[in-house]
PDB file of N, CA and C in Angstrom:
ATOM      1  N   UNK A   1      27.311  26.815 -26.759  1.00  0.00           N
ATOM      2  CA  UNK A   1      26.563  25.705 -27.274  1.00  0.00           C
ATOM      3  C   UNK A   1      26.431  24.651 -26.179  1.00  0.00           C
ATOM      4  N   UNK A   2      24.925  24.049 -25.997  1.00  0.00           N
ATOM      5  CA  UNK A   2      24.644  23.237 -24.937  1.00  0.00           C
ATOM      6  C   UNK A   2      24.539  21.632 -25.272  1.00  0.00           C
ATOM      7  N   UNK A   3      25.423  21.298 -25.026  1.00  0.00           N
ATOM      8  CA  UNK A   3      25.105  19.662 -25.108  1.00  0.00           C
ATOM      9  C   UNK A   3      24.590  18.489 -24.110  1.00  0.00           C
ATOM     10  N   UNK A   4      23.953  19.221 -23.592  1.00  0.00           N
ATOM     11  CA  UNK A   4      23.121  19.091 -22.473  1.00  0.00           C
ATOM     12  C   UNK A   4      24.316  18.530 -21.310  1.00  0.00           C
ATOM     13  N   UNK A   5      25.072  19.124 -21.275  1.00  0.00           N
ATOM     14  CA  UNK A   5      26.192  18.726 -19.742  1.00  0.00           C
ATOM     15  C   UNK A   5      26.048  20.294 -19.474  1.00  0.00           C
ATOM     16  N   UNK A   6      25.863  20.649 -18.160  1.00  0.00           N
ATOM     17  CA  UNK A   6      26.005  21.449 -17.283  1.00  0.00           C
ATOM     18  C   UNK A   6      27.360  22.492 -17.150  1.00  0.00           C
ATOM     19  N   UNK A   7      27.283  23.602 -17.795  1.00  0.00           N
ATOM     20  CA  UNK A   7      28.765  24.265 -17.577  1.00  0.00           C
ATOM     21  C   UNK A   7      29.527  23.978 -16.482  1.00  0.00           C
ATOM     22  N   UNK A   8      28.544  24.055 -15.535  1.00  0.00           N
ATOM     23  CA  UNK A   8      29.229  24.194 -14.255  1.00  0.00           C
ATOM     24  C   UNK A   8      30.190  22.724 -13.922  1.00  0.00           C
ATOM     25  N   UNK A   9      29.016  21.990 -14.328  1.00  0.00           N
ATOM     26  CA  UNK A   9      30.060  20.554 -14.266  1.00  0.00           C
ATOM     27  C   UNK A   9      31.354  20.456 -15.280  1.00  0.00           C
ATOM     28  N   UNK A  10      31.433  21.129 -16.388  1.00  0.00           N
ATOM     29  CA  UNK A  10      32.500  21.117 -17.421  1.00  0.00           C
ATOM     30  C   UNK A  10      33.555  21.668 -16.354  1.00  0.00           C
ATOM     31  N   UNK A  11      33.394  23.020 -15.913  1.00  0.00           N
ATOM     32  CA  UNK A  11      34.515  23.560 -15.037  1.00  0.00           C
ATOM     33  C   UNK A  11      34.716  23.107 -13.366  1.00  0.00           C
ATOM     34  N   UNK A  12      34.695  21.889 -13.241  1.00  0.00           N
ATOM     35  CA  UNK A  12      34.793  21.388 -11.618  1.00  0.00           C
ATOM     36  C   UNK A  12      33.305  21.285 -10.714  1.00  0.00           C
ATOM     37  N   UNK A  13      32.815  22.008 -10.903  1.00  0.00           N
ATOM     38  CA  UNK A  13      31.555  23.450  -9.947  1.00  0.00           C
ATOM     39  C   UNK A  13      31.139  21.807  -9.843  1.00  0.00           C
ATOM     40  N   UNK A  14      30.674  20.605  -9.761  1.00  0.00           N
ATOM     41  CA  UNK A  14      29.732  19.391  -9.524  1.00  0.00           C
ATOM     42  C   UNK A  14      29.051  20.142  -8.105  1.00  0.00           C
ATOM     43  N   UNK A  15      28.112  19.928  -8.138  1.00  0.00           N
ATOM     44  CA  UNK A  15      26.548  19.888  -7.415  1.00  0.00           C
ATOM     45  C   UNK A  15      25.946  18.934  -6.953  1.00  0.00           C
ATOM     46  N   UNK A  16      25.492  18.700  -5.882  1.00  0.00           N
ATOM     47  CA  UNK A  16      24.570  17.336  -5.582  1.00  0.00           C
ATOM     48  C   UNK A  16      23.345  18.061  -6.257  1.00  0.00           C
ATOM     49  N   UNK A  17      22.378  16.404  -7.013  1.00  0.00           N
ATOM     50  CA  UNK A  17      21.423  16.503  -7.022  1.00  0.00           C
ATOM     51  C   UNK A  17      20.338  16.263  -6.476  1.00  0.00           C
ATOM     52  N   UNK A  18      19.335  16.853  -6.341  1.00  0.00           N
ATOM     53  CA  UNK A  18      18.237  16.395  -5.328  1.00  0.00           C
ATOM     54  C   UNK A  18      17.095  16.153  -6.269  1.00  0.00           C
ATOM     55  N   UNK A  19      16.534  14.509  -6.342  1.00  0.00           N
ATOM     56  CA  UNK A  19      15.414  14.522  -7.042  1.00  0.00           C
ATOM     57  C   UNK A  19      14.039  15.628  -6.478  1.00  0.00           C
ATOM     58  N   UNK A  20      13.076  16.215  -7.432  1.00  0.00           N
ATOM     59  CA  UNK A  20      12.057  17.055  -7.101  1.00  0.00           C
ATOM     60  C   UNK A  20      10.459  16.167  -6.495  1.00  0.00           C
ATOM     61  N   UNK A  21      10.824  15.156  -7.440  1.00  0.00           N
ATOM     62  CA  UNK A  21       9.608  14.274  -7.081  1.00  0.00           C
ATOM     63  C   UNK A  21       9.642  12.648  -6.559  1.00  0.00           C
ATOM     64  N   UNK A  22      10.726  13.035  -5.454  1.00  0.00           N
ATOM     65  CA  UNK A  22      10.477  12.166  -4.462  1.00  0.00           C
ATOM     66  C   UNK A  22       9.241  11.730  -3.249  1.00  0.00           C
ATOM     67  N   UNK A  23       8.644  11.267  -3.016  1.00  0.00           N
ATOM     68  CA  UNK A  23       7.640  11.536  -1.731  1.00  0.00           C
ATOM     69  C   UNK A  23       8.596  10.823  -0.667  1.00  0.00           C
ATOM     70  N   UNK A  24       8.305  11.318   0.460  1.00  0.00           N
ATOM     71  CA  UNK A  24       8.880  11.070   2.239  1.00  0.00           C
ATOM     72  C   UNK A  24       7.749  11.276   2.596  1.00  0.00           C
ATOM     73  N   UNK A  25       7.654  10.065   3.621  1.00  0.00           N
ATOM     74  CA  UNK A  25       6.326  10.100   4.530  1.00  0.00           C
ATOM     75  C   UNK A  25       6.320  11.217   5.419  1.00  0.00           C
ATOM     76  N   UNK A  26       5.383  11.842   5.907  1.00  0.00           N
ATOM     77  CA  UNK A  26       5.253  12.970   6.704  1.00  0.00           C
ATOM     78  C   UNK A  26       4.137  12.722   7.395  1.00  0.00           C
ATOM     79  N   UNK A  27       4.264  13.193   8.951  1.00  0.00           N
ATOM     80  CA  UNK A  27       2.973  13.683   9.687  1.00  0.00           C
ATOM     81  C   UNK A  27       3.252  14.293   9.934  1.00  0.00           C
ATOM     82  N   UNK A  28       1.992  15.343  10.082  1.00  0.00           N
ATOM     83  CA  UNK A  28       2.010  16.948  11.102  1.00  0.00           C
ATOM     84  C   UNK A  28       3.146  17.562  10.227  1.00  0.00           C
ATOM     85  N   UNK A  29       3.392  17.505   8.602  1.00  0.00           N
ATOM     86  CA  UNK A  29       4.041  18.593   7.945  1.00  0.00           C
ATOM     87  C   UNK A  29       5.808  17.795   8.257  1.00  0.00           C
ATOM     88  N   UNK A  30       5.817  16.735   9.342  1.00  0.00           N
ATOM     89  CA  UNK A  30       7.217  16.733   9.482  1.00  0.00           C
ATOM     90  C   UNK A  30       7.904  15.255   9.277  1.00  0.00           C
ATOM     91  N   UNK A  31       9.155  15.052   8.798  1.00  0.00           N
ATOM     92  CA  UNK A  31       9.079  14.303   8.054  1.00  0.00           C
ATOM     93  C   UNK A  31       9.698  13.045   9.227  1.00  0.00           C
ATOM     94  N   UNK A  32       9.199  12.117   8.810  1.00  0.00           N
ATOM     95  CA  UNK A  32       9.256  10.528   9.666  1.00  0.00           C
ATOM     96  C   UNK A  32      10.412   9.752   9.093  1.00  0.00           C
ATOM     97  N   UNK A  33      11.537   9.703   9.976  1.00  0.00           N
ATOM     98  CA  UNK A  33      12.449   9.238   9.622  1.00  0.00           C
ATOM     99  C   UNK A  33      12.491   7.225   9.704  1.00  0.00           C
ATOM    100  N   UNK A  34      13.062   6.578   8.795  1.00  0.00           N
ATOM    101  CA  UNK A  34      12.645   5.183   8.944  1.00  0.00           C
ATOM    102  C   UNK A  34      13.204   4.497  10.156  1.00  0.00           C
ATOM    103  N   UNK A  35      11.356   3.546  10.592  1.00  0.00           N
ATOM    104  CA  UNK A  35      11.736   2.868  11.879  1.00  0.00           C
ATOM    105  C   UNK A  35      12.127   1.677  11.842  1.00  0.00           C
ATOM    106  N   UNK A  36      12.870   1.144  12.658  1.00  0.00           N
ATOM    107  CA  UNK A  36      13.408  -0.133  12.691  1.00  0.00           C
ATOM    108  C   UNK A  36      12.529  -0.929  13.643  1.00  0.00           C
ATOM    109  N   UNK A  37      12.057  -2.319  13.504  1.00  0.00           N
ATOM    110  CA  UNK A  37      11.258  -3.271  14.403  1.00  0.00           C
ATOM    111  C   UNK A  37      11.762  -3.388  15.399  1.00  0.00           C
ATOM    112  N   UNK A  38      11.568  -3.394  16.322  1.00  0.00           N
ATOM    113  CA  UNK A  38      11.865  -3.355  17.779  1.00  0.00           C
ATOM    114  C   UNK A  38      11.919  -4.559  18.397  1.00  0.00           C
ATOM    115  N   UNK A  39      12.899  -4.984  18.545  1.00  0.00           N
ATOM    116  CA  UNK A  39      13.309  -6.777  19.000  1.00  0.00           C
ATOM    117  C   UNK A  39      13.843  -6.837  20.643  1.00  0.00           C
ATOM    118  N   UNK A  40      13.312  -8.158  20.514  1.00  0.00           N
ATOM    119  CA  UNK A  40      13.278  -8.193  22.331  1.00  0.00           C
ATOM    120  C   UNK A  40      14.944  -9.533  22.218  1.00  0.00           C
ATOM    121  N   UNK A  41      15.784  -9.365  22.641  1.00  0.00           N
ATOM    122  CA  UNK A  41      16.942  -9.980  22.550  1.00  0.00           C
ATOM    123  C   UNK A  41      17.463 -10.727  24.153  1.00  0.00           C
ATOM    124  N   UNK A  42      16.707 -10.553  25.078  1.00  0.00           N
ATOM    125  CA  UNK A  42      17.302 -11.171  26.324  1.00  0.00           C
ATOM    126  C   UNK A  42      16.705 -10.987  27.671  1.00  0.00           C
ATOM    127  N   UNK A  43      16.102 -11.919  28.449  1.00  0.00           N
ATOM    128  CA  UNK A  43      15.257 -12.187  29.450  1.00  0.00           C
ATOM    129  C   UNK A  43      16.122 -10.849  30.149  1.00  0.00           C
ATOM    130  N   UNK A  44      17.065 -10.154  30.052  1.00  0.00           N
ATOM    131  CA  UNK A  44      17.091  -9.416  31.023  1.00  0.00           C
ATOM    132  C   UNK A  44      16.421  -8.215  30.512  1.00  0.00           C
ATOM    133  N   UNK A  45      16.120  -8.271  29.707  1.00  0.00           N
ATOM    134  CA  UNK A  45      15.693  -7.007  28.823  1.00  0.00           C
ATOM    135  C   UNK A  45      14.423  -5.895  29.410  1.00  0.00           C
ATOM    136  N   UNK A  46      14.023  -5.162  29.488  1.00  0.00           N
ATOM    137  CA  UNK A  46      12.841  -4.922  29.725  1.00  0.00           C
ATOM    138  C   UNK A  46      11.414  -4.838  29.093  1.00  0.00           C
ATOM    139  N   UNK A  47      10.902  -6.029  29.293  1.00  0.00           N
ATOM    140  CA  UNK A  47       9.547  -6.534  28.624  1.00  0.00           C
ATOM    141  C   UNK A  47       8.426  -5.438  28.747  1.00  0.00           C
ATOM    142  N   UNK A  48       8.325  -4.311  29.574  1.00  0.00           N
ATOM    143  CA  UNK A  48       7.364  -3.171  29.559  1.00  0.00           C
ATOM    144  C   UNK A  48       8.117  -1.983  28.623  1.00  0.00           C
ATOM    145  N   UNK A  49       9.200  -2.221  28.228  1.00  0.00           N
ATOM    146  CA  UNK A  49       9.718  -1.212  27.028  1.00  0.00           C
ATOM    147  C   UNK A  49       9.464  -1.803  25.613  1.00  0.00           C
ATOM    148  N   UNK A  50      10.077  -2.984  26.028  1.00  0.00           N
ATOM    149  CA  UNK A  50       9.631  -3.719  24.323  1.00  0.00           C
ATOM    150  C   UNK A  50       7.985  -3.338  24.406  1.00  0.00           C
ATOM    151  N   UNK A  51       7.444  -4.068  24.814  1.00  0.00           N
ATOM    152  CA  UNK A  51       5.878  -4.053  24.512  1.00  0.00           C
ATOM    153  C   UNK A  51       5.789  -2.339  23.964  1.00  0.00           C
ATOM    154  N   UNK A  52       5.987  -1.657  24.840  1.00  0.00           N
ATOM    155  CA  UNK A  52       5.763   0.149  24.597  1.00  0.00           C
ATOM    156  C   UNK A  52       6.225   0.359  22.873  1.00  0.00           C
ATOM    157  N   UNK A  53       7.555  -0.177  23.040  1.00  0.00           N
ATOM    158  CA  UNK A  53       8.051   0.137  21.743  1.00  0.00           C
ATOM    159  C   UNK A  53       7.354  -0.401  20.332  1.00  0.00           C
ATOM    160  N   UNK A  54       7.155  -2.217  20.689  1.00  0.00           N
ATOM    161  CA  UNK A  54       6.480  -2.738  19.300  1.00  0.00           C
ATOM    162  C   UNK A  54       5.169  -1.999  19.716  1.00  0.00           C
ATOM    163  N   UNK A  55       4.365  -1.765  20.486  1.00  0.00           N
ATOM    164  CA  UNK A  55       2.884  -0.923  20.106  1.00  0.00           C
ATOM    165  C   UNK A  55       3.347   0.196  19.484  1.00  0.00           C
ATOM    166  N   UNK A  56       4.339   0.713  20.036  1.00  0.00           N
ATOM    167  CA  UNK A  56       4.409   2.282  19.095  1.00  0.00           C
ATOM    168  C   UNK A  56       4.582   2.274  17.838  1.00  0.00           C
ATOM    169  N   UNK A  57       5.525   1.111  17.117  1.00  0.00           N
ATOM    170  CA  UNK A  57       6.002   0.546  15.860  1.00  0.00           C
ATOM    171  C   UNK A  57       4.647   0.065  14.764  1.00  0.00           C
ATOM    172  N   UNK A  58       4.028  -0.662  16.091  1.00  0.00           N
ATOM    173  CA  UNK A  58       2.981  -0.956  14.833  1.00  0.00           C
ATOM    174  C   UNK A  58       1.784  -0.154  14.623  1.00  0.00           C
ATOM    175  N   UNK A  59       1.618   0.773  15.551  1.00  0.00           N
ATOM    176  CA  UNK A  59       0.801   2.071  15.284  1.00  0.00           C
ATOM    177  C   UNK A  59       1.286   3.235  14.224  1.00  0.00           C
ATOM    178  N   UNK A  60       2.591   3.511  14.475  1.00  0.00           N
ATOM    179  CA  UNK A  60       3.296   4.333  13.209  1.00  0.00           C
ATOM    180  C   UNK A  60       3.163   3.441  11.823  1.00  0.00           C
ATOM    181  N   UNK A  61       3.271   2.207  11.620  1.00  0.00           N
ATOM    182  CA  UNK A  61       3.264   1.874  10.522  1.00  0.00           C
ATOM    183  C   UNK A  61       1.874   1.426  10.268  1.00  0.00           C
ATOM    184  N   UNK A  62       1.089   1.081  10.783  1.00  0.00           N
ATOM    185  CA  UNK A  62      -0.559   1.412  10.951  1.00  0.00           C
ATOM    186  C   UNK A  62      -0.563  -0.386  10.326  1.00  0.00           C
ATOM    187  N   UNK A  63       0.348  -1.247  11.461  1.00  0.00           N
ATOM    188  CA  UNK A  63       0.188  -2.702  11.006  1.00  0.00           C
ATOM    189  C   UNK A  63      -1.434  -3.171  10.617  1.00  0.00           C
ATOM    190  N   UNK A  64      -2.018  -4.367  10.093  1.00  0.00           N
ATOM    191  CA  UNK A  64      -3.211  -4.904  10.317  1.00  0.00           C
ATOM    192  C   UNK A  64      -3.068  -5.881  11.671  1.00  0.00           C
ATOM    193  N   UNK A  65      -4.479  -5.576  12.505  1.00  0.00           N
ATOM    194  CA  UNK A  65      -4.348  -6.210  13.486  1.00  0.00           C
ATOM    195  C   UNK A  65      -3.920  -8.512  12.924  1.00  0.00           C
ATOM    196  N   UNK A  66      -4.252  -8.620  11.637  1.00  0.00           N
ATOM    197  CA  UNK A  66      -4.000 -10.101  11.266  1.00  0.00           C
ATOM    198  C   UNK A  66      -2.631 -10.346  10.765  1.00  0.00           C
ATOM    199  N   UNK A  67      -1.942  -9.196  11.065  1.00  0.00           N
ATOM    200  CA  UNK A  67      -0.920  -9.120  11.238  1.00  0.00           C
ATOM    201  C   UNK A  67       0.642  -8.880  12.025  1.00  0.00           C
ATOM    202  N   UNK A  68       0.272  -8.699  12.948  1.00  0.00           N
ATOM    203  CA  UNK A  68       0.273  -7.840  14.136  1.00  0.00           C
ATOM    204  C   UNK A  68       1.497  -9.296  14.601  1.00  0.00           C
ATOM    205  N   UNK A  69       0.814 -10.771  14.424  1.00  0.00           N
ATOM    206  CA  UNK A  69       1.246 -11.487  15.710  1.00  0.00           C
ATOM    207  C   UNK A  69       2.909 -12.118  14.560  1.00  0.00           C
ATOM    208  N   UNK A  70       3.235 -11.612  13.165  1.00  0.00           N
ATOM    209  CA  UNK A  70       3.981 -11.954  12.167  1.00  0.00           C
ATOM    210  C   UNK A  70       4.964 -11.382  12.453  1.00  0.00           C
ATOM    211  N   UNK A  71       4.636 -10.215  12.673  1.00  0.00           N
ATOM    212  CA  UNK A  71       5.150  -8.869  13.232  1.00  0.00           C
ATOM    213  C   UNK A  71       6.361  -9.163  14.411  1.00  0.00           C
ATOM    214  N   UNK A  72       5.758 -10.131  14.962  1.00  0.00           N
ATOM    215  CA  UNK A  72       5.831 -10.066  16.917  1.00  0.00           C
ATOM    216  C   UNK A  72       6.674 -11.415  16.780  1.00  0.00           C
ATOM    217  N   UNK A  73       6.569 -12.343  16.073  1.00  0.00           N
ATOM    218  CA  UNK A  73       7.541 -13.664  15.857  1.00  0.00           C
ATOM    219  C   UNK A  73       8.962 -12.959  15.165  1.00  0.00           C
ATOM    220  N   UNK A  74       9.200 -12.080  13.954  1.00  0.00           N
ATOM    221  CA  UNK A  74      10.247 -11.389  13.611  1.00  0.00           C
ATOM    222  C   UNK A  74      10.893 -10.673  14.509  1.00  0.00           C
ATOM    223  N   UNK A  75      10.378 -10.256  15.619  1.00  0.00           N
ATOM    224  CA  UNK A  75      11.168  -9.033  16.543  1.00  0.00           C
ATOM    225  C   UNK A  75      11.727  -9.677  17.870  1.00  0.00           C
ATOM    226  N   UNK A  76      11.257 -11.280  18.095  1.00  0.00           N
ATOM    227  CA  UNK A  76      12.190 -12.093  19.016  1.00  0.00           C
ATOM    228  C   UNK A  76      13.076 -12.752  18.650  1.00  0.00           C
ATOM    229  N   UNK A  77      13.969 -12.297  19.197  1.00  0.00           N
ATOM    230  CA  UNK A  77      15.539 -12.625  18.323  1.00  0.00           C
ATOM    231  C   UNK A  77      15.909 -14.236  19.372  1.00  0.00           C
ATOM    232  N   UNK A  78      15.908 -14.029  20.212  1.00  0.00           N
ATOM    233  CA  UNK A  78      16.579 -14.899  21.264  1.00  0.00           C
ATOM    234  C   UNK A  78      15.928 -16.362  21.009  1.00  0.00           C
ATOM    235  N   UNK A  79      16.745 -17.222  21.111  1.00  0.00           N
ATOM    236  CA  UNK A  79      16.099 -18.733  20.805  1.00  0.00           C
ATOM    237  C   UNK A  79      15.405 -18.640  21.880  1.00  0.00           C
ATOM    238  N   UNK A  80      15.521 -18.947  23.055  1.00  0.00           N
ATOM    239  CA  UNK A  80      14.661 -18.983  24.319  1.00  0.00           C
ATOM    240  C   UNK A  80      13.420 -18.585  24.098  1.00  0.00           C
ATOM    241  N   UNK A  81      13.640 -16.941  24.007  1.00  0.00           N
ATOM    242  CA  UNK A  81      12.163 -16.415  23.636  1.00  0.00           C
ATOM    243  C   UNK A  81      11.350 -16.373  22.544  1.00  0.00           C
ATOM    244  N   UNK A  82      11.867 -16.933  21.089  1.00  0.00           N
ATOM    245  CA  UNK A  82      11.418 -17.368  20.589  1.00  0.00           C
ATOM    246  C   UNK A  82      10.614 -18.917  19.959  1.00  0.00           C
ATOM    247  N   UNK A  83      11.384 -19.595  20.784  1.00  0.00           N
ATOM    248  CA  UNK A  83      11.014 -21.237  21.588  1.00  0.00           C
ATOM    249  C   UNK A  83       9.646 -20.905  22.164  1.00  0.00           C
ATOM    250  N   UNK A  84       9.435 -20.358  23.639  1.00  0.00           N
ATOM    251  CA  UNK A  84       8.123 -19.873  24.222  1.00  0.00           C
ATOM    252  C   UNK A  84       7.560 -19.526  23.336  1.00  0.00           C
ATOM    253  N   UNK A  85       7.640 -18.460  22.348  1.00  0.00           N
ATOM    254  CA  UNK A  85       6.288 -17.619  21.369  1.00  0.00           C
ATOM    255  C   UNK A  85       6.057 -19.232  20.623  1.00  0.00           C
ATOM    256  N   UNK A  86       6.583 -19.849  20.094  1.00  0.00           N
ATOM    257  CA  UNK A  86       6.328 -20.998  19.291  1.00  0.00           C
ATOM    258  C   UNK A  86       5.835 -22.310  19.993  1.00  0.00           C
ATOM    259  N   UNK A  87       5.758 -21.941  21.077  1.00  0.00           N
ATOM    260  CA  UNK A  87       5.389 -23.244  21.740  1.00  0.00           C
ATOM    261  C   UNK A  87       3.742 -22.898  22.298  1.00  0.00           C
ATOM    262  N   UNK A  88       3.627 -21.687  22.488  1.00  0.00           N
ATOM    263  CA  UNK A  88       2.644 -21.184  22.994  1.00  0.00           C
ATOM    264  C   UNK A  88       1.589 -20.716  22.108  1.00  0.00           C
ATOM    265  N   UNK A  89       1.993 -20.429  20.664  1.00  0.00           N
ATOM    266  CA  UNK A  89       1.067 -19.714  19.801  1.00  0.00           C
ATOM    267  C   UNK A  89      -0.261 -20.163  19.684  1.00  0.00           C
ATOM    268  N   UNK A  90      -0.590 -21.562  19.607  1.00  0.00           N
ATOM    269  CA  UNK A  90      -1.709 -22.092  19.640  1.00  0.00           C
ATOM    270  C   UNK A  90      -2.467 -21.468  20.750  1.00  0.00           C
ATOM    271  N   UNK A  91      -1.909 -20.843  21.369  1.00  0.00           N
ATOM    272  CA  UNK A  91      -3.076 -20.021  22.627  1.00  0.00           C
ATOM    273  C   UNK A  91      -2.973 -18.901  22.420  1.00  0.00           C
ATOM    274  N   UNK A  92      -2.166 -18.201  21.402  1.00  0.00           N
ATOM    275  CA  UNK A  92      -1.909 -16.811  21.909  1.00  0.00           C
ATOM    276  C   UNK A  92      -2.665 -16.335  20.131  1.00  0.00           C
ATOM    277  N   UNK A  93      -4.123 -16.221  20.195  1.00  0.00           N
ATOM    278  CA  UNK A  93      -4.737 -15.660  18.755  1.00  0.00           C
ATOM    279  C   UNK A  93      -4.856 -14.254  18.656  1.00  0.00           C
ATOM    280  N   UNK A  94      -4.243 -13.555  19.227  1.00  0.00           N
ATOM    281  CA  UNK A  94      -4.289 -11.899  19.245  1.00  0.00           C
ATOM    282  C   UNK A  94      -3.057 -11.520  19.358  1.00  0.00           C
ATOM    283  N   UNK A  95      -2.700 -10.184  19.040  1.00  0.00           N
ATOM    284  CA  UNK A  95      -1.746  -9.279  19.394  1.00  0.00           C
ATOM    285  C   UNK A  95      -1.808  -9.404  20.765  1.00  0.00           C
ATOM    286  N   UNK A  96      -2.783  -9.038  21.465  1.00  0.00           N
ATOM    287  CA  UNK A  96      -3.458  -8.136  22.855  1.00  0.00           C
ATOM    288  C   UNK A  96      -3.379  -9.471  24.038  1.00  0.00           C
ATOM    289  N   UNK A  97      -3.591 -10.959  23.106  1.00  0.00           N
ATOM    290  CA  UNK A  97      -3.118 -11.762  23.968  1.00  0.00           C
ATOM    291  C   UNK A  97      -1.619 -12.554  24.711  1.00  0.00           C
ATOM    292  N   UNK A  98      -1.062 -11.925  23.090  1.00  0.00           N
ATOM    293  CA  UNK A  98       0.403 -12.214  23.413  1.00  0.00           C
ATOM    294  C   UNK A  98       0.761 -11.539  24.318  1.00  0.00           C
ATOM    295  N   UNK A  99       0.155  -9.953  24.178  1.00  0.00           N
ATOM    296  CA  UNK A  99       1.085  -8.980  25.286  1.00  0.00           C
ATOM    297  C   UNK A  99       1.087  -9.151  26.997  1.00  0.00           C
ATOM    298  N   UNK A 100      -0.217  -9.936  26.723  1.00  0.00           N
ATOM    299  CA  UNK A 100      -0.610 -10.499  28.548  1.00  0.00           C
ATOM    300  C   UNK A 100       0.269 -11.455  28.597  1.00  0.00           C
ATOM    301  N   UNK A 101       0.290 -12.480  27.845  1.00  0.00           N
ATOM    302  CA  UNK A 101       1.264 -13.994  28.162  1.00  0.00           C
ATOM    303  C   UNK A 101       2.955 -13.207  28.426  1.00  0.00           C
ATOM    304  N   UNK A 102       3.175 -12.525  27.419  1.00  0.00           N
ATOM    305  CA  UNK A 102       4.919 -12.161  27.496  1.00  0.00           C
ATOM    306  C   UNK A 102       5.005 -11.679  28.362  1.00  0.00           C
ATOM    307  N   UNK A 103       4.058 -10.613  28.826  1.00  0.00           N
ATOM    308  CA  UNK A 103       4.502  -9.757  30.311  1.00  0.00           C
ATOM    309  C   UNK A 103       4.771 -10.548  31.495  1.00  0.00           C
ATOM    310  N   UNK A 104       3.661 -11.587  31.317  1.00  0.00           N
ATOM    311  CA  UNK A 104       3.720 -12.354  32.259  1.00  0.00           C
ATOM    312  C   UNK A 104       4.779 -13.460  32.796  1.00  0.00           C
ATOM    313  N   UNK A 105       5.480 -13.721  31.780  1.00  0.00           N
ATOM    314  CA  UNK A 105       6.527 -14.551  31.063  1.00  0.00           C
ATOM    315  C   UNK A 105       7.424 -14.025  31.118  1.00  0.00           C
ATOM    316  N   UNK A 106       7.684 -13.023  31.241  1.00  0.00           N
ATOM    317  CA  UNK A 106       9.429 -12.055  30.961  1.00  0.00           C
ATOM    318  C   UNK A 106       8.988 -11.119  31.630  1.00  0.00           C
TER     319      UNK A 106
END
């Protein structure tokens, strides 16, 4: 007689369960494990990796470009370098323009 508990669980046997109708993002069939924002933390850092990295970040997550520069204030951790992005923003109206000023800058 079934009382809806699992024999197997009555006698020890416990099982992980795996939900069936979960979705995981996938490209190319394979599955995309979650990315973390890519933060620039210290003038010694390398400013041609960060840049590489947040473009790669916001292409995988397929940011909006009017979004892009929200993006780019969250991922500078360092007061310093986040002082400059805030002092400068009034000039910097693009993604594509920030990336010229920071390179240039760090």
């Amino acid at each position: 007689m079934s009382h809806g508990i699992d024999e197997n669980a009555l006698n020890g046997n416990v099982c992980s369960m795996t939900p069936t109708n979960v979705s995981v993002p996938t490209t190319g069939g394979q599955i995309l494990p979650e990315l973390s924002l890519p933060t620039f933390s210290s003038r010694d850092q390398s400013a041609v990796h960060f840049l590489k990295d947040l473009d790669e970040y916001l292409k995988l997550k397929s940011v909006d470009e009017r979004l892009k520069l929200t993006f780019v204030s969250k991922s500078l951790i360092e007061e310093f370098v986040k002082n400059w992005f805030m002092a400068n923003k009034e000039h910097i109206n693009s993604y594509e323009v920030f990336k010229i000023n920071f390179f240039d800058e760090f």
